[in-house]
C-alpha atoms as a PDB file:
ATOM      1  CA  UNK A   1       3.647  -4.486 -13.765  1.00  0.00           C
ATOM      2  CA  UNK A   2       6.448  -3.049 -11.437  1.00  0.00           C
ATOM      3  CA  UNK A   3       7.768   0.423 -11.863  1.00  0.00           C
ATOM      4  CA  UNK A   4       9.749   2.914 -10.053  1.00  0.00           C
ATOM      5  CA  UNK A   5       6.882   5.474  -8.462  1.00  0.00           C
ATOM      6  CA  UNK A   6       8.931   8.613  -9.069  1.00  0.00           C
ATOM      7  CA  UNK A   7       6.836  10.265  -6.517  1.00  0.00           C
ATOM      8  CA  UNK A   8       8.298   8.544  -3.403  1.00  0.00           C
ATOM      9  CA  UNK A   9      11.870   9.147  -2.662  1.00  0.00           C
ATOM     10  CA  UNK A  10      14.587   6.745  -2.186  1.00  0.00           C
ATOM     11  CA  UNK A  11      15.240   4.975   1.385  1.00  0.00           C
ATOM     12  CA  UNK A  12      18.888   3.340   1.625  1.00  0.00           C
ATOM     13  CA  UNK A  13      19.574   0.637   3.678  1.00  0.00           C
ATOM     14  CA  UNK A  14      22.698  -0.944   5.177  1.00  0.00           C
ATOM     15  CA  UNK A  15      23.692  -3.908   3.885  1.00  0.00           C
ATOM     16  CA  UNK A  16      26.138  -6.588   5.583  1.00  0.00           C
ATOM     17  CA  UNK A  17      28.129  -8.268   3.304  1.00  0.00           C
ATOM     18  CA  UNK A  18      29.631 -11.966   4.073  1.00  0.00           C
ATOM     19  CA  UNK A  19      31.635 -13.955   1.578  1.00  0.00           C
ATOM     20  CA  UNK A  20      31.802 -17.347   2.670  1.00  0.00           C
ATOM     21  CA  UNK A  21      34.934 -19.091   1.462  1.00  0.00           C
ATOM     22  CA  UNK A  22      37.562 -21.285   2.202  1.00  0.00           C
ATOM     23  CA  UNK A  23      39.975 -19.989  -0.301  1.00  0.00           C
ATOM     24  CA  UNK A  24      39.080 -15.942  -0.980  1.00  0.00           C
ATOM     25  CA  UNK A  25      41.045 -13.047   0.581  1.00  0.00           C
ATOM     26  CA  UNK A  26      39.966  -9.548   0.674  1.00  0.00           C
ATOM     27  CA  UNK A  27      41.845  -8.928  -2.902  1.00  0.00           C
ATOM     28  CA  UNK A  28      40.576 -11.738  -5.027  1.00  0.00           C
ATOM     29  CA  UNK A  29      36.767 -11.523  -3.879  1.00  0.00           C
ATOM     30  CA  UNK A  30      34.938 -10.673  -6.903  1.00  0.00           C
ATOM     31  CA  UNK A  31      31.889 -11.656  -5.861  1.00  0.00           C
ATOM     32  CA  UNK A  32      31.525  -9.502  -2.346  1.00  0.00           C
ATOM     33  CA  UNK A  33      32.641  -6.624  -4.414  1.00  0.00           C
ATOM     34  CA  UNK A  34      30.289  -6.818  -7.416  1.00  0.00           C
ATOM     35  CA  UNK A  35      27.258  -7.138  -4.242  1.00  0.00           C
ATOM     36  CA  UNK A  36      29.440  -4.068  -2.676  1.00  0.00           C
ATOM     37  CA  UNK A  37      29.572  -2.092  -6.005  1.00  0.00           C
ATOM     38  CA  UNK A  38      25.759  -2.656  -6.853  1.00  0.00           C
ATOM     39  CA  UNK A  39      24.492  -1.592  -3.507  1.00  0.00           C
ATOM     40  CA  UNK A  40      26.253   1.438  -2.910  1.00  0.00           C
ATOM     41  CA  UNK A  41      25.980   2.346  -6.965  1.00  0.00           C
ATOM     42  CA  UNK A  42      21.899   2.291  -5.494  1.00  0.00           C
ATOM     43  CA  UNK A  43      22.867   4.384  -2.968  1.00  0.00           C
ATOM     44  CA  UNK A  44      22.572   1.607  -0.029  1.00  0.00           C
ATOM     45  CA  UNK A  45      25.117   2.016   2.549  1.00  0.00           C
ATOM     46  CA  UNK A  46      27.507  -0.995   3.498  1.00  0.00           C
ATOM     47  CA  UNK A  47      27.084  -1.602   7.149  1.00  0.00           C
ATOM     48  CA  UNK A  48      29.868  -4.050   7.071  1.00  0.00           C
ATOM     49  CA  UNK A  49      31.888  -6.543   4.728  1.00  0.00           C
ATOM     50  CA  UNK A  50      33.666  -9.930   5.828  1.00  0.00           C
ATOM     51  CA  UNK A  51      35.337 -13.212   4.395  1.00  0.00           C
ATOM     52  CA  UNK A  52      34.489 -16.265   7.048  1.00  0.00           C
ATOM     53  CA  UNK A  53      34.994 -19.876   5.876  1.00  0.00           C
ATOM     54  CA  UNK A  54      32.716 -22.651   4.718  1.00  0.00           C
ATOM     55  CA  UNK A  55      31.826 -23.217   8.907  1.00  0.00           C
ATOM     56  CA  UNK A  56      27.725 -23.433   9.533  1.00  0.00           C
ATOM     57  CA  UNK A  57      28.687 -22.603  13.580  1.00  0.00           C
ATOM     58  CA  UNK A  58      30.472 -19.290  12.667  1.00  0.00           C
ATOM     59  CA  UNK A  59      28.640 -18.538   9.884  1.00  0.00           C
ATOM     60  CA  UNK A  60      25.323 -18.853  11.506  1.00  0.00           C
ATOM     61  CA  UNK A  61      27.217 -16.644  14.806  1.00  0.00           C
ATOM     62  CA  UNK A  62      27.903 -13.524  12.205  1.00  0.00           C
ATOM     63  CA  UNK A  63      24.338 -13.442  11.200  1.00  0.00           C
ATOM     64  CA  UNK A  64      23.215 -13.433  14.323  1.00  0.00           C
ATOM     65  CA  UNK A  65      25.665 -10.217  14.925  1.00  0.00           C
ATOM     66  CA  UNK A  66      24.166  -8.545  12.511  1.00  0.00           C
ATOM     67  CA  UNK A  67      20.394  -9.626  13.154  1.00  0.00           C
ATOM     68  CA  UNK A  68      21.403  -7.857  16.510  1.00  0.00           C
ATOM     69  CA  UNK A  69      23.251  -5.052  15.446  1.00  0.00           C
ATOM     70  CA  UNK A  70      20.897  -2.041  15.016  1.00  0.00           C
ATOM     71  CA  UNK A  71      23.079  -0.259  12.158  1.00  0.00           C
ATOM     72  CA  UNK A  72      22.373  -3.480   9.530  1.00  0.00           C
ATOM     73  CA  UNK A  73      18.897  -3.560   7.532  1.00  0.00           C
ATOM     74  CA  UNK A  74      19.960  -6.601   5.442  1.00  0.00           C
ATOM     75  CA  UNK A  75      22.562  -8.981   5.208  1.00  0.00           C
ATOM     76  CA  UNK A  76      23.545 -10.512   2.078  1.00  0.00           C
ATOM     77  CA  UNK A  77      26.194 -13.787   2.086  1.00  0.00           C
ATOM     78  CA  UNK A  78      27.738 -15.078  -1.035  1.00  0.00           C
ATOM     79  CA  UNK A  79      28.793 -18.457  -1.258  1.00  0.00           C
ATOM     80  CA  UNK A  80      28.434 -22.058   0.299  1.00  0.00           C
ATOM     81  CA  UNK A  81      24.812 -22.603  -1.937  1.00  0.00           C
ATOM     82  CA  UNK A  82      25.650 -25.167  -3.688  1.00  0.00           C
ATOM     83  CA  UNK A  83      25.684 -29.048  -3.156  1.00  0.00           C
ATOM     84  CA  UNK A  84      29.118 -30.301  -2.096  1.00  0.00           C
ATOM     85  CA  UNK A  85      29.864 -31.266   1.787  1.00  0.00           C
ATOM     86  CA  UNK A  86      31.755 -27.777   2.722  1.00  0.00           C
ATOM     87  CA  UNK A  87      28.422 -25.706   0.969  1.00  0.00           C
ATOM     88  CA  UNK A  88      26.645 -25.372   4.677  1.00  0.00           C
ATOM     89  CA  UNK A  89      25.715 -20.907   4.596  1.00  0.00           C
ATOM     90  CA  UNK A  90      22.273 -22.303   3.865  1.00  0.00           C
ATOM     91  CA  UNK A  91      22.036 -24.340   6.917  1.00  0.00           C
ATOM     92  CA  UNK A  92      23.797 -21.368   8.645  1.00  0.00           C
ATOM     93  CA  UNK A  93      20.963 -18.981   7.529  1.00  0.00           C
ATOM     94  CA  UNK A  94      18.083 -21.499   8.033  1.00  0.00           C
ATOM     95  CA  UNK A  95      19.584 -22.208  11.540  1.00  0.00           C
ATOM     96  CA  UNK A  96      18.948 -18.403  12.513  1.00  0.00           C
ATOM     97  CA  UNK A  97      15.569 -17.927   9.973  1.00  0.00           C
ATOM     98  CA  UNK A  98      12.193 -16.677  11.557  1.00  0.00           C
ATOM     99  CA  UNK A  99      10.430 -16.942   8.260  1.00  0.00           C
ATOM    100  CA  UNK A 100      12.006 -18.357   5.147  1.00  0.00           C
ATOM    101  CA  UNK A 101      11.278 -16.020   1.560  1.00  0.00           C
ATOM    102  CA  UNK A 102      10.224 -19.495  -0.098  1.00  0.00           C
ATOM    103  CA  UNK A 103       9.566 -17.335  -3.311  1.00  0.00           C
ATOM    104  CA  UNK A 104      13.200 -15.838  -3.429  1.00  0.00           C
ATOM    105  CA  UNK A 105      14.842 -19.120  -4.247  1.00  0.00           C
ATOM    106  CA  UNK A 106      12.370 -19.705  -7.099  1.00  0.00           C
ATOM    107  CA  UNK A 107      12.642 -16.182  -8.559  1.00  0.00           C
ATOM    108  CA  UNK A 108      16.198 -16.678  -8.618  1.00  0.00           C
ATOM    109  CA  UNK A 109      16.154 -19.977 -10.015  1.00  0.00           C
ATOM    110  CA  UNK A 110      13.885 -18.420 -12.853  1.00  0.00           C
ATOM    111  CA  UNK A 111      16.056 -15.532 -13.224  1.00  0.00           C
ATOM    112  CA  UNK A 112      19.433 -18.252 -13.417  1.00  0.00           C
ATOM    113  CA  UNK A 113      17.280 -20.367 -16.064  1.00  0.00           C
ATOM    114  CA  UNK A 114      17.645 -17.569 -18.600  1.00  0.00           C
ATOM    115  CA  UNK A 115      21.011 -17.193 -18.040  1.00  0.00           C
ATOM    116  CA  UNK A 116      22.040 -20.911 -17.362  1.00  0.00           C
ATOM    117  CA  UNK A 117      20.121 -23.431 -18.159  1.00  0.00           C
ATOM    118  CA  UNK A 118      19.293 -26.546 -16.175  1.00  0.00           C
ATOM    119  CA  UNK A 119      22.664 -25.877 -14.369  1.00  0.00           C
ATOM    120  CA  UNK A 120      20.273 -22.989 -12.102  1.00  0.00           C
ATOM    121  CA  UNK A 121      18.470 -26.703 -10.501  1.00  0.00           C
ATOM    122  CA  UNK A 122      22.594 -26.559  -8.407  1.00  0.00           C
ATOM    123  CA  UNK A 123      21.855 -23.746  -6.460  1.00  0.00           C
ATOM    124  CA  UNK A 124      20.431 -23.159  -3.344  1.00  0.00           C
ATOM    125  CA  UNK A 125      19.988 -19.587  -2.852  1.00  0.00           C
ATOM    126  CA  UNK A 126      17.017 -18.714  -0.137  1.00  0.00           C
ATOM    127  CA  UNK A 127      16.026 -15.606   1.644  1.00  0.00           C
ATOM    128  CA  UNK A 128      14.600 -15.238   4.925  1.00  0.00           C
ATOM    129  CA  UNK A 129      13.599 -12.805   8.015  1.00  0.00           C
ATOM    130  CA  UNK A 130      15.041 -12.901  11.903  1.00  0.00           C
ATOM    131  CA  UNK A 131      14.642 -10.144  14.224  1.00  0.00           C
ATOM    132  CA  UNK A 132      13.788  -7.254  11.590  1.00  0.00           C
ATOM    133  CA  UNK A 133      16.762  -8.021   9.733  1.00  0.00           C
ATOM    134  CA  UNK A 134      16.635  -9.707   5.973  1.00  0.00           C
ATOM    135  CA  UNK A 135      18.820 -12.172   5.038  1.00  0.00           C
ATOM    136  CA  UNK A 136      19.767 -13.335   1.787  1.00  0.00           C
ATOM    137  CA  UNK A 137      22.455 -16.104   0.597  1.00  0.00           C
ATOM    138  CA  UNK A 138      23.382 -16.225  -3.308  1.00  0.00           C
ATOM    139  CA  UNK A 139      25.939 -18.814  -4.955  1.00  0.00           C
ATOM    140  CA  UNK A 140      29.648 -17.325  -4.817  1.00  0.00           C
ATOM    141  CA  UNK A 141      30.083 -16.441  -8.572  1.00  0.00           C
ATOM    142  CA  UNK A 142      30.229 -12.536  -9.368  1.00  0.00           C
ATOM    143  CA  UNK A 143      27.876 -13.109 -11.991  1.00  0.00           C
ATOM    144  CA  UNK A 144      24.898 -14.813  -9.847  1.00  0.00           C
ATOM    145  CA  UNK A 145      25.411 -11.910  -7.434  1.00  0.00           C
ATOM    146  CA  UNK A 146      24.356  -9.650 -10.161  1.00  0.00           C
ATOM    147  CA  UNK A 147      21.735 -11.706 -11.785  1.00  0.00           C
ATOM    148  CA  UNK A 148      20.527 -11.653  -8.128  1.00  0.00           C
ATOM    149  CA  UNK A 149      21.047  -7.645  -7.449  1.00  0.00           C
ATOM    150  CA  UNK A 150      19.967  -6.331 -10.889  1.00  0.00           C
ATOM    151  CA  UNK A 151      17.041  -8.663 -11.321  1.00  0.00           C
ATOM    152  CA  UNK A 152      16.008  -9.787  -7.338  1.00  0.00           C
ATOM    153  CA  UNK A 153      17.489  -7.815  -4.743  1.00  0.00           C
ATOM    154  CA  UNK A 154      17.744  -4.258  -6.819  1.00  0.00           C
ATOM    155  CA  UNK A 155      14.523  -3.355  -7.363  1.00  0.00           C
ATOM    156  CA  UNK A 156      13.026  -5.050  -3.850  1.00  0.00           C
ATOM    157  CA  UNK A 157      15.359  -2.937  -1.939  1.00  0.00           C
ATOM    158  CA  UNK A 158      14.001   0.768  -3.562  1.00  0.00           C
ATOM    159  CA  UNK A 159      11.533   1.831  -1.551  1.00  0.00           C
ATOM    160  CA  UNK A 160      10.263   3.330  -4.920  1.00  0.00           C
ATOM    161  CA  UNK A 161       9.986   0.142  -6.304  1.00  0.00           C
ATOM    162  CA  UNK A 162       5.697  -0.571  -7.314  1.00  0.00           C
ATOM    163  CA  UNK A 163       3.690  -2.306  -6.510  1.00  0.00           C
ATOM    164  CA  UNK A 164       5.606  -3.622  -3.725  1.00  0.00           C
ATOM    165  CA  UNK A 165       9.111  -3.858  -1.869  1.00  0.00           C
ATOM    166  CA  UNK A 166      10.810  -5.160   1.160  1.00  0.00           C
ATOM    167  CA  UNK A 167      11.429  -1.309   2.025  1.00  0.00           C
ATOM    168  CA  UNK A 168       7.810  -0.749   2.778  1.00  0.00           C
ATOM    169  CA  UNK A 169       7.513  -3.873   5.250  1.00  0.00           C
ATOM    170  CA  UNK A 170      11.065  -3.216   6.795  1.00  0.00           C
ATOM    171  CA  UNK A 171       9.578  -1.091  10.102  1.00  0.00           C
ATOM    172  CA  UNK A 172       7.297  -4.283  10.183  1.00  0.00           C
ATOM    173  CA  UNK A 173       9.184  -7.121  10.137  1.00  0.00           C
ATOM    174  CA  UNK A 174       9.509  -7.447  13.951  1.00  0.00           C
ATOM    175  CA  UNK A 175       6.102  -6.023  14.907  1.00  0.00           C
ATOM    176  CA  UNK A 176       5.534  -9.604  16.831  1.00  0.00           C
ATOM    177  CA  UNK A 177       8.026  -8.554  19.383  1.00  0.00           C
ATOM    178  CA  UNK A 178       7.003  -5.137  19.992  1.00  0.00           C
ATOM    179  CA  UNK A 179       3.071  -6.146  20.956  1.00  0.00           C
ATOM    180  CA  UNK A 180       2.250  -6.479  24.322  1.00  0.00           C
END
């Protein structure tokens, strides 16, 4: 079962955090600051925090920024999951995606079940990989972006966390590029 291994200490990382959203200013965001309060309450740093709207082009163009930037571990986007024509962040992400997390979606559908029903079959929350960077994208209600911190992203992102965590593999992920 998984466990914090008291024996290893705790590695933050710095977290990018992009509210997509045609309507939200920097005062009404609840979601990007319940992700904001979580990660730093973990003792992650925030690399960097933004508001873009529902646009796949500039969405997709701020990941990328951060994929390059050397100062951002893991990005995290809330909002634009869902199913009507201006929800496009998952196109955005899988438009910049080396590997897709296939299993993230599911876990978080499982963890939305318990909360809400058959309504969790609406989103489209995914996680995937580019350039040593993870990238996550949760539905743009404060309360999936705890569900998704406290239950997903929380305990995957403490290096303590047993028997596995995307700590661990972070050094790893673009091992491809460094081989000659």
């Amino acid at each position: 079962m998984s466990r914090i291994d008291p024996e290893r200490d705790f590695i933050p990382a710095r977290i990018a955090v992009l509210t997509v959203s045609d309507t939200r200013t920097p005062e009404d965001d609840r979601s990007g600051a319940a992700l904001v309060e979580r990660l730093e309450a973990a003792g992650h740093t925030l690399a960097e925090r933004r508001i873009l709207p529902d646009e796949r082009a500039g969405i997709a163009e701020q990941l990328r920024r951060w994929i390059a930037a050397p100062e951002v571990d893991v990005v995290i986007t809330t909002g634009g999951t869902g199913l009507t024509g201006r929800d496009v962040t998952v196109e955005a992400h899988r438009d910049v995606y080396e590997k897709e997390i296939e299993a993230f979606g599911t876990i978080f559908a499982l963890v939305s079940w318990q909360k809400i029903g058959t309504s969790a079959v609406q989103s489209r929350a995914t996680g995937g990989v580019a350039g040593g960077t993870y990238l996550f994208a949760l539905p743009g209600s404060p309360s999936a972006c705890r569900d998704a911190w406290d239950e997903i992203l929380g305990p995957q992102l403490d290096y303590r966390h047993r028997p596995c965590n995307f700590v661990e593999i972070l050094p790893r992920l673009d091992e491809h590029r460094r081989r000659k």
